[in-house]
Each structure stands twice: as C-alpha cells, then as structure tokens.
C-alpha atoms as a PDB file:
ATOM      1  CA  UNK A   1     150.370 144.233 189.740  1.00  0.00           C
ATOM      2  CA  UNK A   2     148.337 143.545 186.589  1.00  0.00           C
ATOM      3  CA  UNK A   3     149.381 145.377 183.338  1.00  0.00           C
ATOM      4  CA  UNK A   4     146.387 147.261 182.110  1.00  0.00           C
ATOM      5  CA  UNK A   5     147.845 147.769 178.599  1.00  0.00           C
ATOM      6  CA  UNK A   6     150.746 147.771 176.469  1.00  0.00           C
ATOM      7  CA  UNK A   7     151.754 150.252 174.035  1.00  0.00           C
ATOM      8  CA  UNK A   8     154.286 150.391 171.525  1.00  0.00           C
ATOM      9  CA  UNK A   9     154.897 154.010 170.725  1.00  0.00           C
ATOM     10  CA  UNK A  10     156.525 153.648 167.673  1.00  0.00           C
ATOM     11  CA  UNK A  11     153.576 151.896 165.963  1.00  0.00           C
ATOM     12  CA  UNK A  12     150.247 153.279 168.152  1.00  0.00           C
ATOM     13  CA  UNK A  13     148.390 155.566 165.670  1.00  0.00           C
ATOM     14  CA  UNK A  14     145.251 156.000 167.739  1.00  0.00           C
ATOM     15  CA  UNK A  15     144.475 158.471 170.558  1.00  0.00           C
ATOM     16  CA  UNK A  16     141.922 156.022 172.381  1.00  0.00           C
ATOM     17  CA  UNK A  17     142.719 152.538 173.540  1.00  0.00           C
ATOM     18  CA  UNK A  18     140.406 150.125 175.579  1.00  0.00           C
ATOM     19  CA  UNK A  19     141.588 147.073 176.730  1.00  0.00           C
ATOM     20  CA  UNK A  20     139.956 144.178 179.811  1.00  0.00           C
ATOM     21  CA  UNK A  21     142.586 142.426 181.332  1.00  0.00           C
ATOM     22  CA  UNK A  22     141.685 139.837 183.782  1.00  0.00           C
ATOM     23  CA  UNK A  23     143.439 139.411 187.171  1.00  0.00           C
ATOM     24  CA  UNK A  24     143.440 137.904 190.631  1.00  0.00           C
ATOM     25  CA  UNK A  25     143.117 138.891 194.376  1.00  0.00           C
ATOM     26  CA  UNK A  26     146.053 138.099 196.103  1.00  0.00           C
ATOM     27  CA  UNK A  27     145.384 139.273 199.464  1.00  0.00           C
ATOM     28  CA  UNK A  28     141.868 139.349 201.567  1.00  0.00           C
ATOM     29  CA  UNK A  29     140.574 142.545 202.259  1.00  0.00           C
ATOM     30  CA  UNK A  30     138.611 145.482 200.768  1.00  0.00           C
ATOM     31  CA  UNK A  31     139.244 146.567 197.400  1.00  0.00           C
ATOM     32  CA  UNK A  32     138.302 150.281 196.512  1.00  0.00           C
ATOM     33  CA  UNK A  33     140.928 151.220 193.463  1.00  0.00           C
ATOM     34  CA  UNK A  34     143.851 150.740 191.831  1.00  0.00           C
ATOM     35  CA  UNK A  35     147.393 152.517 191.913  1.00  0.00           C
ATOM     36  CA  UNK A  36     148.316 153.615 188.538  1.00  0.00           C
ATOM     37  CA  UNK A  37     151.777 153.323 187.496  1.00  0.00           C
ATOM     38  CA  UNK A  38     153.642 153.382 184.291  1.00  0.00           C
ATOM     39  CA  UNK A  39     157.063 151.497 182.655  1.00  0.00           C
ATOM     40  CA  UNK A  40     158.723 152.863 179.228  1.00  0.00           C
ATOM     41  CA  UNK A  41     161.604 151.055 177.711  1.00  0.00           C
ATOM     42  CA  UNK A  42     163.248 154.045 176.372  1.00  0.00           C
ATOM     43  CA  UNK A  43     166.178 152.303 174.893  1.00  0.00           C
ATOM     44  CA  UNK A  44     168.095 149.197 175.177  1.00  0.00           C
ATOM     45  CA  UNK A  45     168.186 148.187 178.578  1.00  0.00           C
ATOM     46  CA  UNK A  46     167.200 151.532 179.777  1.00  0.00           C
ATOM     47  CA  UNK A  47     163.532 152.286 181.529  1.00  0.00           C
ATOM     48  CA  UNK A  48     161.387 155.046 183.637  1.00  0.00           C
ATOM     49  CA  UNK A  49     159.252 153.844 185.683  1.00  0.00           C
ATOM     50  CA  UNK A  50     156.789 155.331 188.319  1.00  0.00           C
ATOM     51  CA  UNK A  51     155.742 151.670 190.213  1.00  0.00           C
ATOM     52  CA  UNK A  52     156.638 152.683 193.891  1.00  0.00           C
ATOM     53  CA  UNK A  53     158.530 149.163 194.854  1.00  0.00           C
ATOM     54  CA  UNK A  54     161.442 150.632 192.012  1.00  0.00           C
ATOM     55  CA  UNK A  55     161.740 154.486 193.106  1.00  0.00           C
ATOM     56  CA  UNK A  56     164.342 155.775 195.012  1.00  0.00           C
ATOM     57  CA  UNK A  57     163.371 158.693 197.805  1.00  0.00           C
ATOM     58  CA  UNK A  58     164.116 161.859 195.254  1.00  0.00           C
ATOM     59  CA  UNK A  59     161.396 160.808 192.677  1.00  0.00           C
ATOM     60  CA  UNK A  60     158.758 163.443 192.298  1.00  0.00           C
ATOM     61  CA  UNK A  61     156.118 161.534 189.914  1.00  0.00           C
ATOM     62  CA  UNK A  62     152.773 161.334 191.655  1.00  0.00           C
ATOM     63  CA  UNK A  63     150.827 158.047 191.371  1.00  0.00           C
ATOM     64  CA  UNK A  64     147.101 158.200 190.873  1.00  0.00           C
ATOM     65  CA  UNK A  65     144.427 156.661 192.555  1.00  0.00           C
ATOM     66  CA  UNK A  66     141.709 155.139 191.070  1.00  0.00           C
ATOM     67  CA  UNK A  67     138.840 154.838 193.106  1.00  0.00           C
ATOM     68  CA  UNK A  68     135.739 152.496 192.633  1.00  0.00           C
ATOM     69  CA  UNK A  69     132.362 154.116 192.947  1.00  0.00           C
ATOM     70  CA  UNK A  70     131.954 151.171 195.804  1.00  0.00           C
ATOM     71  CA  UNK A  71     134.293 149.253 198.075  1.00  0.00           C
ATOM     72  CA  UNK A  72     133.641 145.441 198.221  1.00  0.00           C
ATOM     73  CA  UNK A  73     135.240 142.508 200.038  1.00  0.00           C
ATOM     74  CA  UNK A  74     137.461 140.049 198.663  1.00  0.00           C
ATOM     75  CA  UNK A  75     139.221 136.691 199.467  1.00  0.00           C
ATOM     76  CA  UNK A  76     142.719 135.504 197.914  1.00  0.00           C
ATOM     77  CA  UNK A  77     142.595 133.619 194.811  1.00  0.00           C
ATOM     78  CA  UNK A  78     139.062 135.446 193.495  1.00  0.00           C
ATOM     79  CA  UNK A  79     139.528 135.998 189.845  1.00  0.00           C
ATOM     80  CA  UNK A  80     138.198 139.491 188.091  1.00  0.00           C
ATOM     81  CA  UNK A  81     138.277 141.409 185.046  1.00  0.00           C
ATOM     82  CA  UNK A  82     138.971 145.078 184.607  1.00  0.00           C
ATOM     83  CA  UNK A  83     138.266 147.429 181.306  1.00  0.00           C
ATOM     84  CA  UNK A  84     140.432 149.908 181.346  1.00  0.00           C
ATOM     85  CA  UNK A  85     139.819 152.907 178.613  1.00  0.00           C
ATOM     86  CA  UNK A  86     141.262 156.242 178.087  1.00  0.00           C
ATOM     87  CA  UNK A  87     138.643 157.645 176.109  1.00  0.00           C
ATOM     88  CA  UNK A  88     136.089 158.466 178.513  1.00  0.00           C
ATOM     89  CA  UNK A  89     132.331 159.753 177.134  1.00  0.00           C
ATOM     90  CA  UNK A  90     132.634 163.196 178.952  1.00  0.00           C
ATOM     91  CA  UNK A  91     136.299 164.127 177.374  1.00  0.00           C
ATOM     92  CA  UNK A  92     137.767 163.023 180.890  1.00  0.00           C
ATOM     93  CA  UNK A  93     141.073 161.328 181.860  1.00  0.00           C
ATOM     94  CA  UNK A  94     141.703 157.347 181.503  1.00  0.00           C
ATOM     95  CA  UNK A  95     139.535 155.446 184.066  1.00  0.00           C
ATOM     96  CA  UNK A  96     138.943 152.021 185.102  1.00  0.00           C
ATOM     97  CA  UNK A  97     135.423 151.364 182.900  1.00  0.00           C
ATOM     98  CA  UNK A  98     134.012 148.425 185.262  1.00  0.00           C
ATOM     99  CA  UNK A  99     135.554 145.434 187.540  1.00  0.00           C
ATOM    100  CA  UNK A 100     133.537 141.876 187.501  1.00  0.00           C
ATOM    101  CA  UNK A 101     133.889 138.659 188.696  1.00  0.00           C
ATOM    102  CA  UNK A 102     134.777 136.155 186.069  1.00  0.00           C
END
C-alpha cells in the first residue's frame, strides 16, 4: 500500500489537496489502477478503516477503482511517483493526476 495523503481533520481548512507520493512495484505484472481505501483515527486507539486485508465479511463500504487511461508492464523493485488530487478541472471526484517513473 502507499499512503496517498494524510489529513488531520481538526486542522485541514481547505477543500482541495494535491499531494505526489512516490512508491515501488512490489510484484511483476501489469499495472492498470489503484484500490482506494481509507483509515481515520477517530479516537484514542480507535479506527475505521475500509483497506480489505482489515474487514470482516459484514462490511458494506465499497472500494473504488482507479483505473489508468493505459495498462503498462512492470518488474519488482521499479520505483514511481503518483499525484494524487481531489480537485479535478471538470468539478469531478479525486483522481490519480499522472504515474511516472522516477
């Protein structure tokens, strides 16, 4: 997993955030998105969280999908970057912005 940003809610005052995170491939294959999932430390020792290796069967949050406009090959160890913003030029959801080789 790589954390895409993190937000304190008790001190974020603006609506948009943009943040690149760089990352690496751990396995070989084709990568075509991400799986979007979210933790929130609610209280002391106490968080909700969506990331599927954590949920029991009953949990009825949906994890998104984000797709890359094209699928590409990689090999373990390759090292990336990904932008990540939430204030998209068309009004639109959060999205992943671009993904490059570093």
């Amino acid at each position: 997993p790589i954390q895409l940003a993190n937000i304190d809610l008790a001190s974020f005052t603006s609506s948009e955030l943009t943040s690149t995170v760089p990352f690496h491939i751990a396995t070989a294959g084709k990568f075509d998105g991400f799986l979007v999932y979210f933790d929130l430390e609610v209280g002391a020792g106490e968080q909700l969280t969506t990331s599927p290796p954590r949920l029991n069967s009953d949990c009825h949050w949906l994890h998104p999908v984000w797709l890359l406009p094209v699928a590409f090959e990689v090999e373990v160890g390759q090292a990336f970057q990904a932008t990540y913003s939430n204030a998209s030029s068309d009004g639109g959801w959060a999205y992943i912005e671009k993904v490059l080789p570093q």
